[in-house]
Each structure stands twice: as C-alpha cells, then as structure tokens.
C-alpha atoms as a PDB file:
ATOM      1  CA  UNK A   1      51.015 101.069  17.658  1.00  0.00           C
ATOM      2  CA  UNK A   2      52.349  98.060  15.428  1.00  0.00           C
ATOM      3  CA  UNK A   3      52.844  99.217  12.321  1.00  0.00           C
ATOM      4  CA  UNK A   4      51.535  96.786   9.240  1.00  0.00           C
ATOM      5  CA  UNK A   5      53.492  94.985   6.691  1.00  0.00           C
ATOM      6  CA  UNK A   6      56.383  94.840   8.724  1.00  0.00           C
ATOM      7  CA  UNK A   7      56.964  98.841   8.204  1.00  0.00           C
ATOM      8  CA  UNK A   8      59.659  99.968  10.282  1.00  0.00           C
ATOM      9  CA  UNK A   9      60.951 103.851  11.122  1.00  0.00           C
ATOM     10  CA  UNK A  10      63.028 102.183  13.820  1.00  0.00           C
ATOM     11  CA  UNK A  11      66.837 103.305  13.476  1.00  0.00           C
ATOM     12  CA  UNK A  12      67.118  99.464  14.430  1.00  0.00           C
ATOM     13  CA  UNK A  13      66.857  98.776  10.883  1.00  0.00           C
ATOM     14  CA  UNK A  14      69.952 101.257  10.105  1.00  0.00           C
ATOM     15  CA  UNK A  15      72.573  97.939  10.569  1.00  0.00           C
ATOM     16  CA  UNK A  16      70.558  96.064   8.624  1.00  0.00           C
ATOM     17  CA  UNK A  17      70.683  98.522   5.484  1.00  0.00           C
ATOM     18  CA  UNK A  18      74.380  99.633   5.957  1.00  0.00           C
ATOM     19  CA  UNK A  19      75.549  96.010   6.177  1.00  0.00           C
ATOM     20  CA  UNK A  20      73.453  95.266   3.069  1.00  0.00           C
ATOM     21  CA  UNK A  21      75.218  98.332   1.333  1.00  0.00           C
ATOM     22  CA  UNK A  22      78.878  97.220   2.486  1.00  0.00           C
ATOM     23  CA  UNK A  23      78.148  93.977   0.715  1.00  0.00           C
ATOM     24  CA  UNK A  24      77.139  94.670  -2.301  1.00  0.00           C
ATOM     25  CA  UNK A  25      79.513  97.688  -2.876  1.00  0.00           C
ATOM     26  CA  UNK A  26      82.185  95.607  -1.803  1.00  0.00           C
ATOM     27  CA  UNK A  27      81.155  92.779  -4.707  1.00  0.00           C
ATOM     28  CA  UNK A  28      80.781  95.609  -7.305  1.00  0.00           C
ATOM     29  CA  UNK A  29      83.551  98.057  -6.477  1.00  0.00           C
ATOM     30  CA  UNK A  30      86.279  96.351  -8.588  1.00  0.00           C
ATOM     31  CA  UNK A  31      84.203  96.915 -11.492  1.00  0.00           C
ATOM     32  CA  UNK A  32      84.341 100.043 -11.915  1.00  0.00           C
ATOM     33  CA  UNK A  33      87.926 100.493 -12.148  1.00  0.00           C
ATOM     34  CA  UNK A  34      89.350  97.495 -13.637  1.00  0.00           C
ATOM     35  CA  UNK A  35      91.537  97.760 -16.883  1.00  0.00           C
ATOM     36  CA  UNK A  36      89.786  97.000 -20.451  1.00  0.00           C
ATOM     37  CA  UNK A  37      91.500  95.227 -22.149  1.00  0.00           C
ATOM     38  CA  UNK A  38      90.002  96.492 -25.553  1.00  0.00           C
ATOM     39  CA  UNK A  39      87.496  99.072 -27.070  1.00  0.00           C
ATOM     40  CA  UNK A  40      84.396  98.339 -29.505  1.00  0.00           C
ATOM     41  CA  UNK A  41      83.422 101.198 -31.229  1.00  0.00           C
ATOM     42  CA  UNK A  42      79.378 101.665 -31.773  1.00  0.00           C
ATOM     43  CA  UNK A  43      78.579 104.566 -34.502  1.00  0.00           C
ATOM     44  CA  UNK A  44      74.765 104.776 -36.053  1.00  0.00           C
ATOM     45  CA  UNK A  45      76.559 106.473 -38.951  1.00  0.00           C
ATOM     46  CA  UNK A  46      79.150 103.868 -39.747  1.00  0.00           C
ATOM     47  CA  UNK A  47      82.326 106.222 -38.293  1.00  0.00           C
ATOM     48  CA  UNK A  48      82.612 103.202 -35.564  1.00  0.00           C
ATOM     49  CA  UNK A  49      83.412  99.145 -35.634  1.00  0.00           C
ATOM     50  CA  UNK A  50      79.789  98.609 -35.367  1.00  0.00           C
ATOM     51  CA  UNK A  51      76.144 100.541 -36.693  1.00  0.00           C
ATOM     52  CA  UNK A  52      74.464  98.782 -33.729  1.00  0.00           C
ATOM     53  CA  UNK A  53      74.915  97.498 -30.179  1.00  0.00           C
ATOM     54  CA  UNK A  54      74.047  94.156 -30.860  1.00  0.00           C
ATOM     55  CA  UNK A  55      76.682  93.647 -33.812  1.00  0.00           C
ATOM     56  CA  UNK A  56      79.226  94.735 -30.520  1.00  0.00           C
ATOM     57  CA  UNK A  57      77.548  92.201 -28.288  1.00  0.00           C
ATOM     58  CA  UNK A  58      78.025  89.536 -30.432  1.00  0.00           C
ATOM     59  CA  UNK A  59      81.654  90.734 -31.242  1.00  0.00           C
ATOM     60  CA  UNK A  60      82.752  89.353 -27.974  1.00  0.00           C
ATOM     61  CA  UNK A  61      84.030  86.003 -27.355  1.00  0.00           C
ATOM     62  CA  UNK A  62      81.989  83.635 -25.443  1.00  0.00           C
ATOM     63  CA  UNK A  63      83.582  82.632 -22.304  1.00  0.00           C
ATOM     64  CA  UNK A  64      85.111  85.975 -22.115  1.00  0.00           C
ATOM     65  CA  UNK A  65      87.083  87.031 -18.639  1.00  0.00           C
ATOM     66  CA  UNK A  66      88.977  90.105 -19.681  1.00  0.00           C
ATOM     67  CA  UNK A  67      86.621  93.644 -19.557  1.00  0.00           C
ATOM     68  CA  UNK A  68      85.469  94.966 -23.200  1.00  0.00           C
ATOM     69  CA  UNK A  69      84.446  98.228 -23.278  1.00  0.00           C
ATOM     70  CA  UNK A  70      81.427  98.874 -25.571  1.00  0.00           C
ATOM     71  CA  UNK A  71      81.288 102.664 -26.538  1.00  0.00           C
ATOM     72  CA  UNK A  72      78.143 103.357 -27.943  1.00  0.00           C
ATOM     73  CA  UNK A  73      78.670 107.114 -29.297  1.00  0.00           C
ATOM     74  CA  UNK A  74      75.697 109.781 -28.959  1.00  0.00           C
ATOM     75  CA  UNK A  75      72.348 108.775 -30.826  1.00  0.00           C
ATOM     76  CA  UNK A  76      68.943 106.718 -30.577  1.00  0.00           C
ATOM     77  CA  UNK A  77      69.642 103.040 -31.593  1.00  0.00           C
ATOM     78  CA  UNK A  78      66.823 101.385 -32.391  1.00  0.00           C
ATOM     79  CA  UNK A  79      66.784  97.741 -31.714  1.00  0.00           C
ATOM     80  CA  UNK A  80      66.569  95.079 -28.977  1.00  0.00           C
ATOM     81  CA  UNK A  81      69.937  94.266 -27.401  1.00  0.00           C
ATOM     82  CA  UNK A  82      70.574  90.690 -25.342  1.00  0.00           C
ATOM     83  CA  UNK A  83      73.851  90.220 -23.231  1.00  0.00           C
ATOM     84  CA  UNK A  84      73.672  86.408 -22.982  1.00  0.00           C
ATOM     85  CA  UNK A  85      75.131  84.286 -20.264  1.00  0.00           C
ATOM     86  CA  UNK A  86      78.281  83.700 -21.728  1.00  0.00           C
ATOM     87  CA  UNK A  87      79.787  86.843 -22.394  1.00  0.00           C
ATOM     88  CA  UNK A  88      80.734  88.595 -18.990  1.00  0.00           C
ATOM     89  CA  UNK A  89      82.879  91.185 -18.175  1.00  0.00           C
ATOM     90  CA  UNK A  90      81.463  93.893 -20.835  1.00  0.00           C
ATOM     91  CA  UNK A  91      81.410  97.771 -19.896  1.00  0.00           C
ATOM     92  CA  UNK A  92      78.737  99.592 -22.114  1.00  0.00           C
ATOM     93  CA  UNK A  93      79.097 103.139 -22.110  1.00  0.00           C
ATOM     94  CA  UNK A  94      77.528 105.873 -23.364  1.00  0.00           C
ATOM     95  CA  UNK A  95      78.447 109.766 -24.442  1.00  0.00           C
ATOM     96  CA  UNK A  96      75.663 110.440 -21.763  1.00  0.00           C
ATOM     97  CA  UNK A  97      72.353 109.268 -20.614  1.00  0.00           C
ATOM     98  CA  UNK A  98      70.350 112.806 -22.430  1.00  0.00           C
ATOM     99  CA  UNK A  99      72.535 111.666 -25.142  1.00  0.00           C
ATOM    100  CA  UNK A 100      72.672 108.175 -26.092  1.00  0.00           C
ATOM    101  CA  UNK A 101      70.040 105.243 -25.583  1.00  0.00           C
ATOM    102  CA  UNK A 102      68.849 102.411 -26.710  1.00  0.00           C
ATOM    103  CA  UNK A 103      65.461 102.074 -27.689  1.00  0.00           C
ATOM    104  CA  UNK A 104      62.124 100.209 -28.397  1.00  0.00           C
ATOM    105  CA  UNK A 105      58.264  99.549 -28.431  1.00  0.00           C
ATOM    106  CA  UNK A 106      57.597  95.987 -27.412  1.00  0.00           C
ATOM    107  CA  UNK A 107      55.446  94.757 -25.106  1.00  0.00           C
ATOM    108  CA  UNK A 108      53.830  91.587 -23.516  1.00  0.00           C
ATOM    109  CA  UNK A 109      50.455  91.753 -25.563  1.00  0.00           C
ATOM    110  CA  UNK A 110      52.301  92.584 -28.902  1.00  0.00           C
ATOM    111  CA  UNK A 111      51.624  90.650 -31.762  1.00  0.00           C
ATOM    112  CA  UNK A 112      53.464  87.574 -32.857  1.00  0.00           C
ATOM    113  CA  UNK A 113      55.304  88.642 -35.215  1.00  0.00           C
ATOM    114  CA  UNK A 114      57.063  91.441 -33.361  1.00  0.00           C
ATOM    115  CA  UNK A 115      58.077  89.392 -30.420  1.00  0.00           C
ATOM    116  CA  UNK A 116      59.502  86.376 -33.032  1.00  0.00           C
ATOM    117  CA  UNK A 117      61.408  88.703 -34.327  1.00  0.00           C
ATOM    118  CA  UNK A 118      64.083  89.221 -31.733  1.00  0.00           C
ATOM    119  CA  UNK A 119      65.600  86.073 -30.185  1.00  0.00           C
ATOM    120  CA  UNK A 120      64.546  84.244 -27.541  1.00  0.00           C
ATOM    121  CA  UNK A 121      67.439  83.823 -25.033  1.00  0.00           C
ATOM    122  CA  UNK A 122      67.398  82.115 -21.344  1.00  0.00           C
ATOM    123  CA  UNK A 123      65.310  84.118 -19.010  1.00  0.00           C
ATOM    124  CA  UNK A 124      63.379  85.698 -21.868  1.00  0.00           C
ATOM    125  CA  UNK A 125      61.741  82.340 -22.544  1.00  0.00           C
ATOM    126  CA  UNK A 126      59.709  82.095 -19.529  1.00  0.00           C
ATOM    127  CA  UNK A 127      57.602  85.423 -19.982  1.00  0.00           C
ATOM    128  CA  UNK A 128      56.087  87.727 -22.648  1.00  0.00           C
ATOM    129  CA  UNK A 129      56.787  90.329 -20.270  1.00  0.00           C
ATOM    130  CA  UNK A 130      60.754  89.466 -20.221  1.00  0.00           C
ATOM    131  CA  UNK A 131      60.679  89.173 -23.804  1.00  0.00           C
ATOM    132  CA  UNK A 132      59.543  92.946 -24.370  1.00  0.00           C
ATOM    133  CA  UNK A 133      62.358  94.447 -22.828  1.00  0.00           C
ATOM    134  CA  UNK A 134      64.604  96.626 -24.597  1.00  0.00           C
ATOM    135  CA  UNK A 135      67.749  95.341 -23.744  1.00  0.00           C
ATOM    136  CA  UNK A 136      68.383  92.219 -21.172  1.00  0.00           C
ATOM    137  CA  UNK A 137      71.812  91.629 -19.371  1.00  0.00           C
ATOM    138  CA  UNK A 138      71.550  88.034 -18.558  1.00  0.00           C
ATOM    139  CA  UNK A 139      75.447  87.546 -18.017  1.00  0.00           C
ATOM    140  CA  UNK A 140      77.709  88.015 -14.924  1.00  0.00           C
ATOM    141  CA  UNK A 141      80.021  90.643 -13.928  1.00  0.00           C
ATOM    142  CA  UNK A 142      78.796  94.014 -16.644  1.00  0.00           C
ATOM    143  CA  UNK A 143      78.642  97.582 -16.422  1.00  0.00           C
ATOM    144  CA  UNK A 144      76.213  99.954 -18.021  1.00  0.00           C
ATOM    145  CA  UNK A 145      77.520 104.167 -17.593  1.00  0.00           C
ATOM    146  CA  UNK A 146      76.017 107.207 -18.877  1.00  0.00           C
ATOM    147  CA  UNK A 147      73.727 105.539 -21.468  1.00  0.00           C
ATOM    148  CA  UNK A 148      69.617 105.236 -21.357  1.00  0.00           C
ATOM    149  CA  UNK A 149      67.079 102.282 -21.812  1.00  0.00           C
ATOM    150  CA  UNK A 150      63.813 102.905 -23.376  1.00  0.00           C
ATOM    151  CA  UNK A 151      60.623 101.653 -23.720  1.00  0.00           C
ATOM    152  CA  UNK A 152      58.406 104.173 -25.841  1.00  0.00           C
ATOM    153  CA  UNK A 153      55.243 101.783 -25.668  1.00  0.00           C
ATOM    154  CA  UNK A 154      53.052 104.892 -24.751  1.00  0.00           C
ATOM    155  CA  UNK A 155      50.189 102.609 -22.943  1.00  0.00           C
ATOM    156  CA  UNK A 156      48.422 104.723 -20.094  1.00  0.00           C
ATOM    157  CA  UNK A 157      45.080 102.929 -19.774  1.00  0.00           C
ATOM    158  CA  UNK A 158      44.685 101.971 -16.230  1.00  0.00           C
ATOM    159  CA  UNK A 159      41.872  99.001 -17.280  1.00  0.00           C
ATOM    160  CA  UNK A 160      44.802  97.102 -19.174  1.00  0.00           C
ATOM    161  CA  UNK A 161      47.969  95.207 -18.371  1.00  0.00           C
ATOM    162  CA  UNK A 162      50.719  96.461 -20.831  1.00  0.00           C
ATOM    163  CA  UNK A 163      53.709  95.427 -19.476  1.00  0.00           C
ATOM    164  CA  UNK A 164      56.986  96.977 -21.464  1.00  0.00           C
ATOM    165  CA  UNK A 165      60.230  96.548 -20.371  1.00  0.00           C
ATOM    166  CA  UNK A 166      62.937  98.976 -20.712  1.00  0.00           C
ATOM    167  CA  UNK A 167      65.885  96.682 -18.839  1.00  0.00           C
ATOM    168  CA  UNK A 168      65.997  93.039 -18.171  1.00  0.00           C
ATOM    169  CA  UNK A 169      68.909  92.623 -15.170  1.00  0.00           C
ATOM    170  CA  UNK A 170      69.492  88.680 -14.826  1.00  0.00           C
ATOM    171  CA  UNK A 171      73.145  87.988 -14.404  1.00  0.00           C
ATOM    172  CA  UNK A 172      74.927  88.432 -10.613  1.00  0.00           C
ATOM    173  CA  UNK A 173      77.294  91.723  -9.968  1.00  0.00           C
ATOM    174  CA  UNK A 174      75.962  93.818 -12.575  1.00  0.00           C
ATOM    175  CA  UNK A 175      76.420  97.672 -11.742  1.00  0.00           C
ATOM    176  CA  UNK A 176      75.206 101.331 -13.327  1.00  0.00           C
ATOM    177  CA  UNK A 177      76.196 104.430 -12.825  1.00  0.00           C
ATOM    178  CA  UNK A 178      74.371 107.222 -14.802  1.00  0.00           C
ATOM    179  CA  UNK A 179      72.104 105.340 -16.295  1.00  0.00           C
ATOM    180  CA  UNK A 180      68.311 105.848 -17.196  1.00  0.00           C
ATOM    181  CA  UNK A 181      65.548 103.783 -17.474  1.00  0.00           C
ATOM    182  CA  UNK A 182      62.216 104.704 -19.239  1.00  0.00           C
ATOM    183  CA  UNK A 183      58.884 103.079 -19.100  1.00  0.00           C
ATOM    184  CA  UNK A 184      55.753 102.761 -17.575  1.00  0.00           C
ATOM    185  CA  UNK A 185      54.693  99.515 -16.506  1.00  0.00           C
ATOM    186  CA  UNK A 186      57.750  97.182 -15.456  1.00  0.00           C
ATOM    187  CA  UNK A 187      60.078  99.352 -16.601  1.00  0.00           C
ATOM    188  CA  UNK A 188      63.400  98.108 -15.333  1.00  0.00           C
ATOM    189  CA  UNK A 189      63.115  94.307 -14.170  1.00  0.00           C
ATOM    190  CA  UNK A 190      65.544  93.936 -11.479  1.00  0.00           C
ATOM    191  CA  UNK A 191      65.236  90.238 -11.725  1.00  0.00           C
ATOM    192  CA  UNK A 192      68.324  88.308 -10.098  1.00  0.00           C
ATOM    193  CA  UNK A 193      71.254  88.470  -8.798  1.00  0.00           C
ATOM    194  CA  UNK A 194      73.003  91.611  -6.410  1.00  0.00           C
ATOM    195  CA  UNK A 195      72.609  94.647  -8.555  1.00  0.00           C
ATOM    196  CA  UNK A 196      74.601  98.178  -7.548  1.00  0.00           C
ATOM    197  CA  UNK A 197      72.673 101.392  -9.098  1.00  0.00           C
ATOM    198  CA  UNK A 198      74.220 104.644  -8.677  1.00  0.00           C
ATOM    199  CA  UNK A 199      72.976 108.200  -9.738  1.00  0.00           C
ATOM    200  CA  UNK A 200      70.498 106.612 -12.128  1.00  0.00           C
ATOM    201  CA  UNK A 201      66.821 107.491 -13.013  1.00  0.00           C
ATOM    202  CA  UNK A 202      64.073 104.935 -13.174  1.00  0.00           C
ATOM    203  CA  UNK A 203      60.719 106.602 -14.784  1.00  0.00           C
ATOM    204  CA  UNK A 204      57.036 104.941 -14.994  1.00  0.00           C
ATOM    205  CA  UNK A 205      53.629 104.678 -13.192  1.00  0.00           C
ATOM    206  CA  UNK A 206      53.349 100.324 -12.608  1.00  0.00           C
ATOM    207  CA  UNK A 207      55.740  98.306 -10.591  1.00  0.00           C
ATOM    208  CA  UNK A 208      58.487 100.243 -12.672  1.00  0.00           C
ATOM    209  CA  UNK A 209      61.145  98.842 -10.583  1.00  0.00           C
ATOM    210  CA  UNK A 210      60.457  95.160 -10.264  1.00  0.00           C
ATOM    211  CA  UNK A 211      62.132  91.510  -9.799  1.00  0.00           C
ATOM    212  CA  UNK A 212      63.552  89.207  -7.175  1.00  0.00           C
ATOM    213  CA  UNK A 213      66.848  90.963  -6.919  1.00  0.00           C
ATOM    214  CA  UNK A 214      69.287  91.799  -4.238  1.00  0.00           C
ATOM    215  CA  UNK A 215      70.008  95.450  -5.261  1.00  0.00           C
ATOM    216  CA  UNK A 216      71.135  98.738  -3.614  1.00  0.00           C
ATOM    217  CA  UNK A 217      69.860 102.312  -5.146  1.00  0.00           C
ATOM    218  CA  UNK A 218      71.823 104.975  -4.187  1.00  0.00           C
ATOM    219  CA  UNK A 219      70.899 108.524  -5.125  1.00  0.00           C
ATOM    220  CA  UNK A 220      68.641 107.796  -7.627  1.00  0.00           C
ATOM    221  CA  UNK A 221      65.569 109.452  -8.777  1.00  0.00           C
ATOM    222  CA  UNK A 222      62.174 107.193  -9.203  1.00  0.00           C
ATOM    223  CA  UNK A 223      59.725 109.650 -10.949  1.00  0.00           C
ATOM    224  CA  UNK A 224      56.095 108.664 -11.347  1.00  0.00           C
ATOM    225  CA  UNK A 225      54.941 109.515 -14.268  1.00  0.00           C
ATOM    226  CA  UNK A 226      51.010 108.300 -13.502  1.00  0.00           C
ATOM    227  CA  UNK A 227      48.472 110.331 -15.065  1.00  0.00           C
ATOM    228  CA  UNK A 228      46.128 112.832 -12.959  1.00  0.00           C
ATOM    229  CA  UNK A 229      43.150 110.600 -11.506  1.00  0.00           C
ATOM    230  CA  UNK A 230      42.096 107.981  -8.640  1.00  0.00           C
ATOM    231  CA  UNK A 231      43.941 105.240  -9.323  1.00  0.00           C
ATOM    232  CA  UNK A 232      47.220 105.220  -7.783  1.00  0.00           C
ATOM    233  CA  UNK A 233      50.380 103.675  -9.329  1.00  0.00           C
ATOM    234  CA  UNK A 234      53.114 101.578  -7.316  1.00  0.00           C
ATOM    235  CA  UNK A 235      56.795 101.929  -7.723  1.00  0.00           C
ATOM    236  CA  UNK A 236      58.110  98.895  -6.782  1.00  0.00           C
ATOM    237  CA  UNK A 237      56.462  95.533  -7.045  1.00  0.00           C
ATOM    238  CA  UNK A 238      59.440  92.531  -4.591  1.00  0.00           C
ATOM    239  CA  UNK A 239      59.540  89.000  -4.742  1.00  0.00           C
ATOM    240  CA  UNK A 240      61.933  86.731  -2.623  1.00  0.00           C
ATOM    241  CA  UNK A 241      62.235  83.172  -3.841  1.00  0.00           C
ATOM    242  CA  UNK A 242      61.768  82.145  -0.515  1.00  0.00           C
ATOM    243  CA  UNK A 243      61.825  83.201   3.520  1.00  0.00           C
ATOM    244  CA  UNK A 244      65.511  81.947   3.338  1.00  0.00           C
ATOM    245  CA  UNK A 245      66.654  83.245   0.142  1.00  0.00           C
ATOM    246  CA  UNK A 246      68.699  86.479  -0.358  1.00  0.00           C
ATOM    247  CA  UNK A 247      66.622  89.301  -2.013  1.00  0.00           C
ATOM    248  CA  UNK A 248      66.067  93.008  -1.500  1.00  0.00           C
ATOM    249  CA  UNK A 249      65.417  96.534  -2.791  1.00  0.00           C
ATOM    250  CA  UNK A 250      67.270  98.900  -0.773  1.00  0.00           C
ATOM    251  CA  UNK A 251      66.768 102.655  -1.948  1.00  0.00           C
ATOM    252  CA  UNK A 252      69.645 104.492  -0.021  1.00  0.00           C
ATOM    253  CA  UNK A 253      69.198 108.503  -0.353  1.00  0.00           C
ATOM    254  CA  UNK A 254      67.902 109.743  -3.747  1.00  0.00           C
ATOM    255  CA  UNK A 255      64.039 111.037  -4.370  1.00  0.00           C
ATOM    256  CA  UNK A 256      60.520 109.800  -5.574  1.00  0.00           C
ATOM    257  CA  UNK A 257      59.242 112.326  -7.711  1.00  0.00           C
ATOM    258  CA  UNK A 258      56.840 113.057 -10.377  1.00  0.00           C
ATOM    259  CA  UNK A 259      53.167 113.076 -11.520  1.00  0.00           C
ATOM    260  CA  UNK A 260      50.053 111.547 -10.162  1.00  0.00           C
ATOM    261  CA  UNK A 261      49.172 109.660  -7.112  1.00  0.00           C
ATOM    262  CA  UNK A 262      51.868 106.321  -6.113  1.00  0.00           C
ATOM    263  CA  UNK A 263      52.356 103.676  -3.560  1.00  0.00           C
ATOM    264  CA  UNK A 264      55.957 102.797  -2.468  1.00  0.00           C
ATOM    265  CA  UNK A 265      55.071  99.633  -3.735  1.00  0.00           C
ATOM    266  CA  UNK A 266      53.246  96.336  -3.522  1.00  0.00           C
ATOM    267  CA  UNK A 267      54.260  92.866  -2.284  1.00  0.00           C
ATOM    268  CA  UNK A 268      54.664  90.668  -5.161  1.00  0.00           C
ATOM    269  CA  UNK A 269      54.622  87.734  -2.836  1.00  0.00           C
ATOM    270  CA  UNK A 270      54.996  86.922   0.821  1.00  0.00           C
ATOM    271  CA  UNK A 271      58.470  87.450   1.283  1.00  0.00           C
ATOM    272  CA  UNK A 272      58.946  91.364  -0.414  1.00  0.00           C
ATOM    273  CA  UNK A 273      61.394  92.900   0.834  1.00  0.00           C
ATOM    274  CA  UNK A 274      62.038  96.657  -0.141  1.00  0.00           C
ATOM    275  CA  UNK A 275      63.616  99.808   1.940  1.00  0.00           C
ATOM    276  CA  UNK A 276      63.942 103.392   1.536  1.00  0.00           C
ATOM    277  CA  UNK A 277      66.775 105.067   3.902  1.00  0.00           C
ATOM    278  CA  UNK A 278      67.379 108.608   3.974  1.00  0.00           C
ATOM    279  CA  UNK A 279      65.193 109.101   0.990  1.00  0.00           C
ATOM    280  CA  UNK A 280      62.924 112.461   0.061  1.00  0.00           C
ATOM    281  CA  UNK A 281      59.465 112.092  -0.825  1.00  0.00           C
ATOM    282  CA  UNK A 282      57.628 114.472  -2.586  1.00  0.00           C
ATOM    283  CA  UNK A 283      53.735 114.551  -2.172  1.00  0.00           C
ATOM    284  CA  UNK A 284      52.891 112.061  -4.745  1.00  0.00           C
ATOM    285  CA  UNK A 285      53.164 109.452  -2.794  1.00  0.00           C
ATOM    286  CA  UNK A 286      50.053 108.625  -0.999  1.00  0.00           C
ATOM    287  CA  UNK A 287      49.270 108.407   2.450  1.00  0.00           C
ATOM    288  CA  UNK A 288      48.780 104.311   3.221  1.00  0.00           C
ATOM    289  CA  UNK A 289      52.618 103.961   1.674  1.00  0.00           C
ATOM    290  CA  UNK A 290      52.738 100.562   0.486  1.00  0.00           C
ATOM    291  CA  UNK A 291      49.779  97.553  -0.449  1.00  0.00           C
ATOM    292  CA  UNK A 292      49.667  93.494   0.479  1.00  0.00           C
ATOM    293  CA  UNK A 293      48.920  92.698  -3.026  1.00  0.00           C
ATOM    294  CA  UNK A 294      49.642  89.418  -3.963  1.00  0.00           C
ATOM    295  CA  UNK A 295      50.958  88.431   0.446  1.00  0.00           C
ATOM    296  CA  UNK A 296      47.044  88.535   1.156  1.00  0.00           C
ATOM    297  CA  UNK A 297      46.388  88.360   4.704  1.00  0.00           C
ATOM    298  CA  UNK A 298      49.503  87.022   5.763  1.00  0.00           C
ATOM    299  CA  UNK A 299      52.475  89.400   5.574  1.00  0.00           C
ATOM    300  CA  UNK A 300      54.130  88.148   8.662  1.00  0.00           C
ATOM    301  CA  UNK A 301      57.304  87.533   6.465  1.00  0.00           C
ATOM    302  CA  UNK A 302      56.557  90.671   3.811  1.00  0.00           C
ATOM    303  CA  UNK A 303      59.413  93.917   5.218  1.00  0.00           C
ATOM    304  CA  UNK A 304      59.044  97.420   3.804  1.00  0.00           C
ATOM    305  CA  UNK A 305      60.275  99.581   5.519  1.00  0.00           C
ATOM    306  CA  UNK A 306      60.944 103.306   5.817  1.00  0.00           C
ATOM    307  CA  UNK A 307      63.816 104.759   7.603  1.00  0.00           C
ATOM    308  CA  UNK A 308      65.109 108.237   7.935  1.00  0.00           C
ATOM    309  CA  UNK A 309      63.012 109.609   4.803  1.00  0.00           C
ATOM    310  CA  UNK A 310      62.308 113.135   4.630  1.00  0.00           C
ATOM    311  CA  UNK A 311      59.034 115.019   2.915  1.00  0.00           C
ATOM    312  CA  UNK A 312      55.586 115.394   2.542  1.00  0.00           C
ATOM    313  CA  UNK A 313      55.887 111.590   1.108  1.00  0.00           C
ATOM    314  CA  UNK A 314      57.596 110.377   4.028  1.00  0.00           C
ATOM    315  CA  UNK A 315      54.758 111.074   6.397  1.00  0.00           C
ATOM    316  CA  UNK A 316      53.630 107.543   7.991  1.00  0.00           C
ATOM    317  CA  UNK A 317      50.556 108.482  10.240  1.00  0.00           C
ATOM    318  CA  UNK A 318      48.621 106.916   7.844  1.00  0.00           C
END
C-alpha cells in the first residue's frame, strides 16, 4: 500500500539524506575550526568587556570577515539579542548550555509597548511572531556552542495562538553545537538558509522547530513538552518557497522525547519537506505520524519521510 504524504521507509531515500548531509557539513565544517582573530568578553557582573550580549554584538565591525569570538561567561542574561546582516563571522560561546543562556518573555500577542521596545531589524519586520524571539541571527557565516536560548512565555492553552520564539536563524551557513533551545510554540525558527545542528536540544509542544530552511539535525533531542490531554502537538511545522527551491529538515539520529501526545509534524505548505533517519521514537508520538495542514488535499509535492527509525514512535502501520 501507497503510503500518504509522500512517507517513505524505503532505504531508497538513504542517498537522498546522506548526500543532503555531505553538503551541508561540507559548507559548515570550516567553521568550526577556523582561527579567531579576537575575544569579547561577556560578564553579567562587570568582570568582562561587556554586562550584556548585545553591547558584544554591536562591538563588532560591520562588514566584518575575520571570526570574533563572543564568550558569554556562566549566567541568565536577560535581554533580546539581534545579529544583523552585516556582521558575519561571530562565534558565541557559552561556559555550557545548563549554564549560560540567554533569555526572554515575548511573544506575538504581547502588548505594544514590549515589542517597541527592542529593535526592529530585517526579517523581524515582517512578523509579530519573528519579532518575539529571543535572540535572531540574521547574518552569514556564525556559530552558537554550549550556550541556551529561552523563551519563558509559559502559555499552555491549547484554544490560543501564542507564538514565542526562542531563536530566529535567518542568515546562510550558520552552525550549533551544544546548544539548547526552549519554548513552546515556535520555539526555534529555522527560517533560511542551510543550517548544521549538532548535539543540541530543541524543547516545546507547537511547530517548535519551524521555517523554510535547509538544515541537518544530527543527534539531537526534540522533547515534547505538551501537556496530558487530546489534543496532540506537532514538532515540526516545513515550508519550501517553491517545488524548485532548496529547503529541508533532515533529523539524522538523535530522539523525540517527552510529555504528551505529538505529530512529527505538519505541512506548512505544499512543498514541506522534513526527514527523520535513524532516529528513536519514544511513545509520544502518535500513531498517524504527520498531518496535511495547510497542503490540503493536494500533497503530491509535500515529502516526510521516515527512514530507519527505531521505537514505539517509529511504528508506521498507522
């Protein structure tokens, strides 16, 4: 039997994946080892150049081309944090994801006031929902290690949209390694560009990983964190820009976890692409796997696929 939605278990879709993998590790490897040219300091207690991330942000030249490390020492910093377009080539890093984040509460529905409050920059204009995020990396070429993103807008009520974005990921060859992302609905906005996630942990109940990216997750952990009841969350919510434009979620190894009932995720428009590869399932995710959403009827061009994925999750009878 065909099954729907384009969902595949066919190790014809192995190439596919791997080839997808090779390509985007071989656009972000250099980035992880190239030499910094110079260190930034970030200290909440004033033992550093800077008492917030920002302040560092804006400390590096527009137009930049050499790597800047930005070492955010251990603590919560609370504050909204934009990497604009023309500052590339920045390493943030952490003393450790349990450790070190940064943090906030806004969301698409808060008042005026709060969202005028932080600047509006590039991507950010078109949405309320881009504007809540936490921090935003709209530039090329940056690295995030060991360090957390947080949302703590606590909304859980099903009947409502809150959207509240921990991560904003915009600019092209952008890569994290040991990162975590916190949220509920839209918590990490994988919005464009090829992405590289390694070893990271991505935590909410709505479309908590979400964009039109072209993005590879290895070994991470996407825990639902959906409250007991019938309605079932969805982890990832896919758009392509079109049937000939570059896009993809690609979850190689790693786990979905967690609380509550979830879907894989839902097509955001006709042309979603997402896959899972080798990746354990616990029982929270439930039986039908994935939902048309906003593809409809016609999901002749929508691919989710499944390949290689081991428990109770992973079970596609249904």
């Amino acid at each position: 039997m065909q099954p729907p939605f384009g969902f595949s278990s066919s190790p014809s879709s192995l190439p596919v994946v791997l080839l997808l993998l090779l390509l985007l590790r071989l656009s972000t490897a250099s980035l992880a080892w190239a030499p910094v040219s110079r260190t930034i300091t970030v200290d909440r207690q004033g033992r550093g150049d800077f008492s917030t991330v920002q302040s560092a942000v804006d400390a590096v030249p527009d137009g930049n081309r050499d790597w800047i490390k930005i070492h955010v020492n251990a603590g919560s910093y609370w504050e909204k944090v934009t990497i604009p377009q023309s500052k590339g080539y920045i390493l943030l890093e952490g003393d450790g994801s349990s450790t070190t984040d940064i943090s906030f509460d806004a969301t698409a529905h808060a008042g005026i006031d709060q969202i005028m409050r932080q600047p509006k920059v590039g991507v950010a204009r078109q949405s309320p929902t881009f504007r809540s995020a936490t921090f935003t990396a709209l530039a090329d070429n940056f690295v995030a290690r060991d360090i957390s993103f947080k949302n703590t807008y606590k909304a859980r009520d099903m009947r409502e949209e809150n959207q509240a974005v921990a991560a904003l990921v915009g600019g092209d060859k952008s890569a994290f390694y040991g990162c975590e992302f916190h949220g509920f609905q839209d918590t990490l906005c994988d919005f464009l560009g090829r992405h590289y996630f390694r070893h990271c942990l991505v935590k909410g109940g709505v479309d908590f990983v979400f964009g039109y990216g072209q993005s590879i997750y290895e070994d991470c952990v996407l825990m639902s964190t959906m409250p007991p009841g019938p309605q079932p969350g969805w982890v990832t919510a896919h758009a392509r820009l079109g049937p000939g434009s570059p896009g993809g979620l690609v979850f190689k190894g790693g786990a979905v976890v967690g609380t509550g009932r979830i879907y894989l995720g839902r097509a955001w428009n006709g042309f979603a692409t997402v896959v899972f590869y080798g990746t354990r399932m616990d029982d929270v995710v439930v039986p039908q796997g994935w939902q048309a959403w906003n593809a409809g009827n016609d999901v002749s061009q929508v691919t989710f696929a499944e390949v290689g994925c081991s428990g109770p999750g992973s079970d596609m009878s249904s």
